[in-house]
N, C-alpha and C. Protein backbone atom coordinates (compact mmCIF):
# COMPACT_ATOMS: atom_id res chain seq x y z
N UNK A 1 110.89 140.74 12.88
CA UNK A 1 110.00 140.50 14.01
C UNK A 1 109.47 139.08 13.89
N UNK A 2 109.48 138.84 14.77
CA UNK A 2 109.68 137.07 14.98
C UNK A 2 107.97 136.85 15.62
N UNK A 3 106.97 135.93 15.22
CA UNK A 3 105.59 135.85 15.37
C UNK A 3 106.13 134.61 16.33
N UNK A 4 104.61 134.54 17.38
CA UNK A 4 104.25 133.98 18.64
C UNK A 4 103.71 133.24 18.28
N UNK A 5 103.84 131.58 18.52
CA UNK A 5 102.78 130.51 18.36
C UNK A 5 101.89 130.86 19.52
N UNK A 6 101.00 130.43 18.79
CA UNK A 6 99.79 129.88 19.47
C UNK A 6 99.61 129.69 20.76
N UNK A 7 100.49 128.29 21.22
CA UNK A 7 100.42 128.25 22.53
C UNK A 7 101.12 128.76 23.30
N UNK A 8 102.42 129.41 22.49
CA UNK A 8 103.06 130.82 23.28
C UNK A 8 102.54 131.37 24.08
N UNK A 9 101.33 132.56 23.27
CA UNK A 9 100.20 133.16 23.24
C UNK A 9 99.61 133.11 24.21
N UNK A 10 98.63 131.46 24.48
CA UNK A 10 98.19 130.92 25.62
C UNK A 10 98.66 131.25 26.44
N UNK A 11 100.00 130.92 26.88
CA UNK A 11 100.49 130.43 27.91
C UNK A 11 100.92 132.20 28.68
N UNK A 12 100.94 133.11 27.65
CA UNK A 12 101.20 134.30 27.70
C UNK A 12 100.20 134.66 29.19
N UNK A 13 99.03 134.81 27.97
CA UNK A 13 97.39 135.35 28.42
C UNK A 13 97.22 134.08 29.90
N UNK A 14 97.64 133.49 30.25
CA UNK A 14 97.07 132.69 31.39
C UNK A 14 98.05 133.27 32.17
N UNK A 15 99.63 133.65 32.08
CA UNK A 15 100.37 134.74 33.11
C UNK A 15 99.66 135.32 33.64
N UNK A 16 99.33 136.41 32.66
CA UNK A 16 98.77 137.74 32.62
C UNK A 16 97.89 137.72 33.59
N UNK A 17 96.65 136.67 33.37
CA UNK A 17 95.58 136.43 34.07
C UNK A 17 95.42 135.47 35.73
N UNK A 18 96.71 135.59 36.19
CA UNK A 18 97.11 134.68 37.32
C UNK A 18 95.85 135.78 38.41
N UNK A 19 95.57 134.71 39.36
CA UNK A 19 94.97 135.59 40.02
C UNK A 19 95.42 135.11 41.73
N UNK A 20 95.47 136.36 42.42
CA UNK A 20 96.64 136.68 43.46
C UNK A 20 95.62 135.61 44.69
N UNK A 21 96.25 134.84 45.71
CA UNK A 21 95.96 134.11 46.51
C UNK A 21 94.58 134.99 47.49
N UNK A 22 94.62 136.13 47.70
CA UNK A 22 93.95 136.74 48.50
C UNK A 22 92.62 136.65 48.11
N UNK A 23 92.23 136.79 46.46
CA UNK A 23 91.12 136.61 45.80
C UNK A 23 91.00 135.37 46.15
N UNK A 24 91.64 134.50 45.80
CA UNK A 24 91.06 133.42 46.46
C UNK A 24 90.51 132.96 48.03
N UNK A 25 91.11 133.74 48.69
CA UNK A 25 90.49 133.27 50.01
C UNK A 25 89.25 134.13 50.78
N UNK A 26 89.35 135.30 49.49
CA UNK A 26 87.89 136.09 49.55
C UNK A 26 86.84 134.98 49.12
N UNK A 27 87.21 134.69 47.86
CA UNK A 27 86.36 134.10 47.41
C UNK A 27 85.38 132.97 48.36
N UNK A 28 86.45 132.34 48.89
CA UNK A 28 86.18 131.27 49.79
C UNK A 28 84.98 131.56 51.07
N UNK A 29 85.72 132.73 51.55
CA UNK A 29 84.84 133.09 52.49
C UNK A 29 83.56 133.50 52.05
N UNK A 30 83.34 134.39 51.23
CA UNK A 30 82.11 134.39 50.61
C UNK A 30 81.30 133.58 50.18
N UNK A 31 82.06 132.10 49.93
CA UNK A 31 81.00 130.99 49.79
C UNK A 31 80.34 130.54 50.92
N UNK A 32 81.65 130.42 51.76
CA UNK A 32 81.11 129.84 53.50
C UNK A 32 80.07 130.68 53.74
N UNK A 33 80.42 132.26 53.86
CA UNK A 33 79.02 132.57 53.93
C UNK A 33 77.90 132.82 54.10
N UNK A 34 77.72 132.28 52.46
CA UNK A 34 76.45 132.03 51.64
C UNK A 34 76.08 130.63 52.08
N UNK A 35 76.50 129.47 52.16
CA UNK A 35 76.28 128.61 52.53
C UNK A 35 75.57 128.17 54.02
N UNK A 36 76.43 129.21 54.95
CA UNK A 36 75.99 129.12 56.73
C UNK A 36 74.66 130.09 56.14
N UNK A 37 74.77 130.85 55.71
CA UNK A 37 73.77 131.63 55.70
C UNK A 37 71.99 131.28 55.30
N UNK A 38 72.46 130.80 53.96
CA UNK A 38 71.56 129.78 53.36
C UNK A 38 71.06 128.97 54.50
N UNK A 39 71.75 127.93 54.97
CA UNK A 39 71.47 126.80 56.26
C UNK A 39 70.67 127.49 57.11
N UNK A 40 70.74 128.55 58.00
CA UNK A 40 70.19 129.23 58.97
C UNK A 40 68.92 129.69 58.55
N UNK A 41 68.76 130.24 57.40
CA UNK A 41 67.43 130.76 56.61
C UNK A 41 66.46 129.45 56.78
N UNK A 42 67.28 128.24 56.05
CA UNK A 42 66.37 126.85 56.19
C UNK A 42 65.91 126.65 57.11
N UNK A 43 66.77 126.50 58.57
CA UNK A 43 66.18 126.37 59.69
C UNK A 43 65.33 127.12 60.18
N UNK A 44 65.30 127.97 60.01
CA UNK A 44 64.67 129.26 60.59
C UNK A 44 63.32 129.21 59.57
N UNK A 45 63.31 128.96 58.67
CA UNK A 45 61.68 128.28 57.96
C UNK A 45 61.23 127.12 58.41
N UNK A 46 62.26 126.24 58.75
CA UNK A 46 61.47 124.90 59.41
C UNK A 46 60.95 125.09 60.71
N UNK A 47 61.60 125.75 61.46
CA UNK A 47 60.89 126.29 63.02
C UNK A 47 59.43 126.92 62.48
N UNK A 48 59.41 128.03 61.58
CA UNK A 48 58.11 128.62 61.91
C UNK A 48 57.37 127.89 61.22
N UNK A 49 57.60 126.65 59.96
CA UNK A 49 56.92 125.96 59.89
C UNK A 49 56.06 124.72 61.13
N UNK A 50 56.74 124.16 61.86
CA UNK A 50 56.65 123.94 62.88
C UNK A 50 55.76 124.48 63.73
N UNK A 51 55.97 125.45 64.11
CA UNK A 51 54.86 126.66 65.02
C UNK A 51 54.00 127.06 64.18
N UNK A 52 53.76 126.85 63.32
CA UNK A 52 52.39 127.36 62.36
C UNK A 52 51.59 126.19 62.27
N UNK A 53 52.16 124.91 62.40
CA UNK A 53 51.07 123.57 62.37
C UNK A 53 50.45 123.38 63.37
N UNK A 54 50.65 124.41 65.03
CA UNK A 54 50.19 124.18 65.88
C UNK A 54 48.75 123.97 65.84
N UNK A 55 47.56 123.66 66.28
CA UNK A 55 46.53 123.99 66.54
C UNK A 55 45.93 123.55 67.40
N UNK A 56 45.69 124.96 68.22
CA UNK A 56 45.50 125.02 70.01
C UNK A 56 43.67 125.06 69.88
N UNK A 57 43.57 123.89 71.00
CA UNK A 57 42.40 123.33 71.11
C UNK A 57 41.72 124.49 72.06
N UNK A 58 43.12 124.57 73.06
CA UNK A 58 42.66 124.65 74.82
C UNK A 58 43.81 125.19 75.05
N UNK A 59 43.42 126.46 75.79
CA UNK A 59 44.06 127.33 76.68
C UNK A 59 44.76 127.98 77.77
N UNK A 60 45.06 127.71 78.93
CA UNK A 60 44.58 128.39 80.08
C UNK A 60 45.57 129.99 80.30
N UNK A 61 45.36 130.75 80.26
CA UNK A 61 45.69 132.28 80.52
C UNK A 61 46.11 132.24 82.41
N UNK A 62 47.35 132.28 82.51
CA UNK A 62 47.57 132.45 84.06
C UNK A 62 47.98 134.10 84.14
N UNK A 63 47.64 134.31 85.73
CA UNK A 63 47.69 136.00 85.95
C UNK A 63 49.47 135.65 85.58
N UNK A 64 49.92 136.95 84.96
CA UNK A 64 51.58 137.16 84.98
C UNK A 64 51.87 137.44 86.54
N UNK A 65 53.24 136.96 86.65
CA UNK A 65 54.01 137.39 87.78
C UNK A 65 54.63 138.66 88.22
N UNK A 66 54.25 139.27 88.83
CA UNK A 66 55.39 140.68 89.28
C UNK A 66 56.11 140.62 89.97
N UNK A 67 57.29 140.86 88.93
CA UNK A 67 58.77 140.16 89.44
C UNK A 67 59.20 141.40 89.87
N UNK A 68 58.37 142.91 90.18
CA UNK A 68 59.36 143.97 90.20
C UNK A 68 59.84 143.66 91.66
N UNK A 69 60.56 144.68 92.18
CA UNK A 69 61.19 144.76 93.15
C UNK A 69 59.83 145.20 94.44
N UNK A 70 59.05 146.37 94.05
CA UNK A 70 58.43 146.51 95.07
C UNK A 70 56.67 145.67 94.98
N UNK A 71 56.69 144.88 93.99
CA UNK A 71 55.41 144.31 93.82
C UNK A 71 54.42 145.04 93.69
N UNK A 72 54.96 146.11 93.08
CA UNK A 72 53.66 147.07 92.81
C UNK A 72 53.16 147.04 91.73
N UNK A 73 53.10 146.26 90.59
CA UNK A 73 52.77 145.77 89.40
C UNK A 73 51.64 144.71 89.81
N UNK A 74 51.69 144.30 90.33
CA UNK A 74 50.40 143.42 90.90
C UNK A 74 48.94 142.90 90.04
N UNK A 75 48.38 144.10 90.09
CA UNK A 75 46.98 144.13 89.21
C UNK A 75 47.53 144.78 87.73
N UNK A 76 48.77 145.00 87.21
CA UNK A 76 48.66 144.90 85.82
C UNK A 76 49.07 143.27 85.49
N UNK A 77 49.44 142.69 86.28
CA UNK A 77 49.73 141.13 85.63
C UNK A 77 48.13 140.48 85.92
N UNK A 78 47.06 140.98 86.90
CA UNK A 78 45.94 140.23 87.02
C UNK A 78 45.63 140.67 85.42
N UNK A 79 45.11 142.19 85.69
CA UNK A 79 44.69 142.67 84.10
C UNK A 79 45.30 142.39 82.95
N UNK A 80 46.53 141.76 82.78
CA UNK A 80 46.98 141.72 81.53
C UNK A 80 46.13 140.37 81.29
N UNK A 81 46.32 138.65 82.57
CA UNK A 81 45.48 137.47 81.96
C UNK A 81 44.01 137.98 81.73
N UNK A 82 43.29 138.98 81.98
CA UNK A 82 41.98 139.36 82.17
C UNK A 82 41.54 139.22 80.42
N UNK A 83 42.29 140.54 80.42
CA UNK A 83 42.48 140.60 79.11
C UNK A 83 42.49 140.03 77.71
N UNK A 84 43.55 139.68 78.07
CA UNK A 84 44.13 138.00 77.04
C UNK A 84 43.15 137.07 76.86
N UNK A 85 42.57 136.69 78.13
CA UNK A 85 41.48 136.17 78.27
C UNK A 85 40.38 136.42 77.23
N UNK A 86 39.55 137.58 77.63
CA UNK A 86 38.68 137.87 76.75
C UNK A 86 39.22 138.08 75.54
N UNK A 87 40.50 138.42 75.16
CA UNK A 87 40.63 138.25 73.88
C UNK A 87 40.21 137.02 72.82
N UNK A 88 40.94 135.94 73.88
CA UNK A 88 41.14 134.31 73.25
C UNK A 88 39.62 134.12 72.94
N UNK A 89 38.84 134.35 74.21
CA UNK A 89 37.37 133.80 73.87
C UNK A 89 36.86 134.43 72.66
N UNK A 90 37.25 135.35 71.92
CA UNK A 90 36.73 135.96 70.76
C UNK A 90 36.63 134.97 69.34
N UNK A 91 37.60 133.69 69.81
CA UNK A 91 38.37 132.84 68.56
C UNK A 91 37.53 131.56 68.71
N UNK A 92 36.88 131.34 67.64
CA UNK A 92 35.61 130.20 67.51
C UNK A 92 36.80 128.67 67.94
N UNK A 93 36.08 127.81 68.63
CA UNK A 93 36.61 126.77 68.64
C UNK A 93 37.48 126.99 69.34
N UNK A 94 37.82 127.69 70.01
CA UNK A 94 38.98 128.06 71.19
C UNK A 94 38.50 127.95 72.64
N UNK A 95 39.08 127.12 73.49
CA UNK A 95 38.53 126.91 74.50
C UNK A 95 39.43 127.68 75.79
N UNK A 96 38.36 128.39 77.08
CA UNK A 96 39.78 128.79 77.38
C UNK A 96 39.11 128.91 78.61
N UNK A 97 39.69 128.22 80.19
CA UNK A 97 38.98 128.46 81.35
C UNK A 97 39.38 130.11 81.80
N UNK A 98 37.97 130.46 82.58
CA UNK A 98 37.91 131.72 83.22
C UNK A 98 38.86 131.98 84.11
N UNK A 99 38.65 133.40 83.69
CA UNK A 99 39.74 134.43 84.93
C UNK A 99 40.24 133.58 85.96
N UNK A 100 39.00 133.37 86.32
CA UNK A 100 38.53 132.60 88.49
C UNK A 100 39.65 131.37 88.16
N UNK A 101 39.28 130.66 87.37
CA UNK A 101 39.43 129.31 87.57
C UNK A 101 41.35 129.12 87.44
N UNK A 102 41.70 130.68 86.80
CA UNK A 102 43.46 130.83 86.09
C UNK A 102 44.18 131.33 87.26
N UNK A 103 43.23 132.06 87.94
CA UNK A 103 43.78 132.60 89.18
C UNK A 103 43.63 132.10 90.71
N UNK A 104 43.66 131.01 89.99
CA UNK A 104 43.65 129.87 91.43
C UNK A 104 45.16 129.38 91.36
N UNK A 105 46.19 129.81 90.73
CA UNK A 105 46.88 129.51 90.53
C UNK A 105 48.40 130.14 90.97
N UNK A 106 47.96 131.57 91.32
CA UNK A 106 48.40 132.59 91.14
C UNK A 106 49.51 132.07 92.84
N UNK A 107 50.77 132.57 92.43
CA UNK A 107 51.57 132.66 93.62
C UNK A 107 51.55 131.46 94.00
N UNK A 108 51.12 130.13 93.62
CA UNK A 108 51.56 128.55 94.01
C UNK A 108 52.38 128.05 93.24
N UNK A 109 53.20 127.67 93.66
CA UNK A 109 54.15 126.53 93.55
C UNK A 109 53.64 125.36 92.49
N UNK A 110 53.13 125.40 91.42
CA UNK A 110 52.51 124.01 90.68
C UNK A 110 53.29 124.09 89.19
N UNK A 111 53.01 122.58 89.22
CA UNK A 111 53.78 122.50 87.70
C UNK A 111 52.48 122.59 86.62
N UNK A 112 52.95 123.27 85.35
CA UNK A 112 52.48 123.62 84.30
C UNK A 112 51.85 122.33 83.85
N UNK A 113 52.11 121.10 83.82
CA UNK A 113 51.48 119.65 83.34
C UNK A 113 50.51 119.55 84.78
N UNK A 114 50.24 119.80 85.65
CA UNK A 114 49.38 119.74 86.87
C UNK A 114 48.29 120.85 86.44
N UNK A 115 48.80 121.85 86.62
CA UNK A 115 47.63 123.25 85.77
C UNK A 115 46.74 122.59 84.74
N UNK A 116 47.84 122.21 84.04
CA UNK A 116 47.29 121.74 82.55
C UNK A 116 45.90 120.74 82.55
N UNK A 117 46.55 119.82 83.39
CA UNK A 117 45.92 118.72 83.37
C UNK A 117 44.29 119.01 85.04
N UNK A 118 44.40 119.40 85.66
CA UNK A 118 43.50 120.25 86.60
C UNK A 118 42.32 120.89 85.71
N UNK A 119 42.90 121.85 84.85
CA UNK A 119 41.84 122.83 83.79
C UNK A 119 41.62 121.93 82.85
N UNK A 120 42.28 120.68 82.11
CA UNK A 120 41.84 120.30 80.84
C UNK A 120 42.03 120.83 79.71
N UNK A 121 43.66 121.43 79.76
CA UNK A 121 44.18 122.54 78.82
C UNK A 121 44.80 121.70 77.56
N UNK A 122 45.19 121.92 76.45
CA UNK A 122 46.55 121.38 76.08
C UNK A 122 47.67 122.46 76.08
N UNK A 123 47.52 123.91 75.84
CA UNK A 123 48.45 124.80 76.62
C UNK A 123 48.40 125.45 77.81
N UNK A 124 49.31 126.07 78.22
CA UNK A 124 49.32 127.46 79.23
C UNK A 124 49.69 128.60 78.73
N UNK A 125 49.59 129.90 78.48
CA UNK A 125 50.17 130.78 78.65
C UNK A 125 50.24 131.37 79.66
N UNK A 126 51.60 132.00 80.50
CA UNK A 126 51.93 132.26 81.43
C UNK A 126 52.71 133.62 81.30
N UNK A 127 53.02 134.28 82.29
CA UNK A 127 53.95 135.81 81.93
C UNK A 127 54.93 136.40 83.15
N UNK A 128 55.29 137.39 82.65
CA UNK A 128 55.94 138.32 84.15
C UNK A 128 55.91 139.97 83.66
N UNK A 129 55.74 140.16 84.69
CA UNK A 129 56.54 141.51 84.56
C UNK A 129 57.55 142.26 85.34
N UNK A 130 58.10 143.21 84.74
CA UNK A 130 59.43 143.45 85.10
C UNK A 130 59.74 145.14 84.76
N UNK A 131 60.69 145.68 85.61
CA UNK A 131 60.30 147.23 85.73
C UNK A 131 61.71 147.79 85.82
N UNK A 132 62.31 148.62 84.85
CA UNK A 132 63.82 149.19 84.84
C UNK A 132 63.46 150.66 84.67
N UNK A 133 64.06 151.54 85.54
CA UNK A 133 63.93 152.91 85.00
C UNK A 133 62.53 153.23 84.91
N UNK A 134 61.89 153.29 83.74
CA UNK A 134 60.40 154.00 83.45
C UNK A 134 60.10 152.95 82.28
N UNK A 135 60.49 151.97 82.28
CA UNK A 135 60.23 150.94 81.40
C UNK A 135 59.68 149.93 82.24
N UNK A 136 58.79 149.09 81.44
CA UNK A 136 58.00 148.06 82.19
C UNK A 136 58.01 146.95 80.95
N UNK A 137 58.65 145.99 81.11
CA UNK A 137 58.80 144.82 80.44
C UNK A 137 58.06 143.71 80.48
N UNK A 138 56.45 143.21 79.63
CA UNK A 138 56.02 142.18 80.07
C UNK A 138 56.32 140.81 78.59
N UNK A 139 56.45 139.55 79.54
CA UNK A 139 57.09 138.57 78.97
C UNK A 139 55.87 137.71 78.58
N UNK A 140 55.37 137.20 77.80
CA UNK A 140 54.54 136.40 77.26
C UNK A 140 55.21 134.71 77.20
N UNK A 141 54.94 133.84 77.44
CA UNK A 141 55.04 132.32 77.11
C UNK A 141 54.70 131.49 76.86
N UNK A 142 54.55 130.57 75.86
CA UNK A 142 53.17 129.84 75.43
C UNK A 142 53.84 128.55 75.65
N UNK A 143 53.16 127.55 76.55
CA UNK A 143 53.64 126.05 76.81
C UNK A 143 53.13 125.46 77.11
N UNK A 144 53.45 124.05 76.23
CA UNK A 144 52.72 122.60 75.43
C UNK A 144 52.64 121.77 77.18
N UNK A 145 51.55 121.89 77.46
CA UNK A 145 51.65 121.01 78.48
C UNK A 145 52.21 119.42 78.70
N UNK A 146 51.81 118.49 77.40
CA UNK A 146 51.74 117.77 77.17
C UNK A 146 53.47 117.22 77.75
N UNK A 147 54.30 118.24 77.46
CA UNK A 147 56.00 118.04 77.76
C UNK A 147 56.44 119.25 78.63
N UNK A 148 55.42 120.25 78.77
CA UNK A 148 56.27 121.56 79.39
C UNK A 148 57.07 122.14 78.47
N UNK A 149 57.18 121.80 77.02
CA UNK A 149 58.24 123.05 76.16
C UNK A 149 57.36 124.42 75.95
N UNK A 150 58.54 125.23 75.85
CA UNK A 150 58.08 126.38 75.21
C UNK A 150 58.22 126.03 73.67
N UNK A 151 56.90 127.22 73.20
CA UNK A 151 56.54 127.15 72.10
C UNK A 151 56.65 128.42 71.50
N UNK A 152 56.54 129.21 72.20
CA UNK A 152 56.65 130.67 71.75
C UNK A 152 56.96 131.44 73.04
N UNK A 153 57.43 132.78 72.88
CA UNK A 153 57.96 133.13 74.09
C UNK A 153 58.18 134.79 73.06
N UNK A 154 57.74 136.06 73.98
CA UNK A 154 57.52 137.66 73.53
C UNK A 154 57.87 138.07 74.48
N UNK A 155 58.78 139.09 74.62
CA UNK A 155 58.88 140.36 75.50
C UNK A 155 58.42 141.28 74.97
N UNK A 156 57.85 142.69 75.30
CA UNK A 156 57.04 143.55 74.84
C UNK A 156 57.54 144.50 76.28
N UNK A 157 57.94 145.66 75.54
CA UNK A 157 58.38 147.12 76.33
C UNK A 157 57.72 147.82 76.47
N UNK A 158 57.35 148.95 77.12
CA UNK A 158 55.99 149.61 77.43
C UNK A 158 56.97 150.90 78.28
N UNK A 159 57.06 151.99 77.93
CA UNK A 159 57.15 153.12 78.42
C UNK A 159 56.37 153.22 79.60
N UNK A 160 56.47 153.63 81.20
CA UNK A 160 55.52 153.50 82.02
C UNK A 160 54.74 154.89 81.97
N UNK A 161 53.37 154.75 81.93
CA UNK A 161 52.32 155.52 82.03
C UNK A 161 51.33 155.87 83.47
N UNK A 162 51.10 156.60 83.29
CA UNK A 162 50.16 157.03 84.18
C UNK A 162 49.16 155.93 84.00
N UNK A 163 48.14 155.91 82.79
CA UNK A 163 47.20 154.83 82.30
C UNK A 163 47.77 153.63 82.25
N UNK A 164 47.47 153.30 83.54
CA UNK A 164 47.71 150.95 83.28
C UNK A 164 46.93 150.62 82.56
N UNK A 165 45.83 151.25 81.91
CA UNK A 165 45.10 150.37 80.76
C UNK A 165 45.31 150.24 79.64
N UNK A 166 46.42 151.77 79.63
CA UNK A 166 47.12 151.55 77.96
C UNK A 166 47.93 150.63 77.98
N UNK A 167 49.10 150.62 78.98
CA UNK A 167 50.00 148.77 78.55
C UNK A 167 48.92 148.15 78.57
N UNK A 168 47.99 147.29 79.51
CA UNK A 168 47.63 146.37 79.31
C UNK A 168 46.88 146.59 77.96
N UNK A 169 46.20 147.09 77.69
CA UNK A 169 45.18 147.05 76.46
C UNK A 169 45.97 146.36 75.39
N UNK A 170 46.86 147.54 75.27
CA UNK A 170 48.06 147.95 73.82
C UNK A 170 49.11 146.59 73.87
N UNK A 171 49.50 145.76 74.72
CA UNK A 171 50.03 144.88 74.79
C UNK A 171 49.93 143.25 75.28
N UNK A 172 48.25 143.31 75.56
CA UNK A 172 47.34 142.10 75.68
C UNK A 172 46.89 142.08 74.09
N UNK A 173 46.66 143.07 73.10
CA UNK A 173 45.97 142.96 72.09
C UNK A 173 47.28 141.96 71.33
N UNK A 174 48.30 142.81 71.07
CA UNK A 174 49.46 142.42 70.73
C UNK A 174 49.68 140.67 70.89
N UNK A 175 49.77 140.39 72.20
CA UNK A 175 49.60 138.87 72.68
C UNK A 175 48.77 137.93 71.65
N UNK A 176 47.73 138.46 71.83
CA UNK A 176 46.74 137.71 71.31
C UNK A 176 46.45 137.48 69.98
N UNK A 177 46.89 138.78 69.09
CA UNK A 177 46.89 139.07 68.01
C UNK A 177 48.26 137.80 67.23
N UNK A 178 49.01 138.03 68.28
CA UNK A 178 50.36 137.05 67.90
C UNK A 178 49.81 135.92 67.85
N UNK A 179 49.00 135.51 68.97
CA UNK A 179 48.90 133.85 68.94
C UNK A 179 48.11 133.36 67.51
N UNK A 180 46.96 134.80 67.47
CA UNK A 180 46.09 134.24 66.30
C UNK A 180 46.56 133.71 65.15
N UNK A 181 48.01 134.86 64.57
CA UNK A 181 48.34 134.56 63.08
C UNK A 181 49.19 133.56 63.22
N UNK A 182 50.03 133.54 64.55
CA UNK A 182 51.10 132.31 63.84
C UNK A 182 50.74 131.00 64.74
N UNK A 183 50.47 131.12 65.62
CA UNK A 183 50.05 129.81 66.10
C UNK A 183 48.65 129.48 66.13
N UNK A 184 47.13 130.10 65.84
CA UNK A 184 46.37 129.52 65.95
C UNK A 184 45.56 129.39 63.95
N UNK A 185 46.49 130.04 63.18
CA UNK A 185 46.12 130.03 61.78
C UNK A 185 45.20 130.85 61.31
């Protein structure tokens, strides 16, 4: 019996250990990825970093729009800015013109930097609502007058009820509650 050098041996054990092309292009993909994946996480921290440095001086709460079909949503878009309203005023250092002064607005044709600049805002929040089946969809929007971007933007679903005060309540709190933690700190 005839003994194996060394690098015989080697060269043996690195056969043995070949590894088939497919592993490799697993492999690959699993880096890509981790990599896109990674990237998107980053971005997606730099945005809410971004929206967390906001700090909103000034307000204005406009009635939402009722976009349904028969406009019978009407006074839940007055009541939802009502709402919101008195919510915001709860927040020290938060400035925010009245109901009256938001609902001068209501059903005109004006640009959001005109609003803005009329009330003495540096935002708007603005809304709609919207009605499928027994669902009632209201849209929240928060925008920088200064350029007109959106800054934040919520849809919120609502089972339709008998009680319009439960959506509005249950989903003005929600609003407001949102603006507090991530955009007003």
């Amino acid at each position: 019996i005839r003994k194996k050098s060394f690098a015989a041996e080697q060269l043996a054990l690195r056969q043995q250990k070949k590894v088939s092309p497919v592993v490799w292009v697993l492999v690959g993909v699993v880096v890509v990825a981790l990599v896109v994946g990674g990237y998107v996480m980053y971005q997606r921290s730099v945005v809410k970093e971004d929206v967390e440095t906001v700090q909103i001086k000034s307000i204005a709460v406009l009635a939402f729009k009722d976009m349904t079909t028969g406009k019978n949503l009407e006074h839940l878009g007055d009541g939802m800015a009502e709402a919101i309203i008195n919510g915001l005023t709860q927040i020290d250092g938060l400035r925010v013109p009245g109901f009256t002064s938001a609902l001068y607005y209501k059903n005109k044709d004006v640009k959001i930097q005109d609003i803005g600049n009329e009330l003495e805002v540096e935002y708007v929040l603005e809304g709609s609502i919207q009605e499928s089946a027994n669902i009632v969809r209201i849209t929240a929007q928060l925008i920088r007058v200064s350029d007109d971007n959106h800054l934040w933007s919520q849809p919120y679903d609502h089972f339709v009820i008998e009680n319009v005060f439960a959506i509005q309540d249950s989903i003005s709190f929600a609003i407001v509650e949102e603006l507090k933690g991530e955009l007003l700190g």
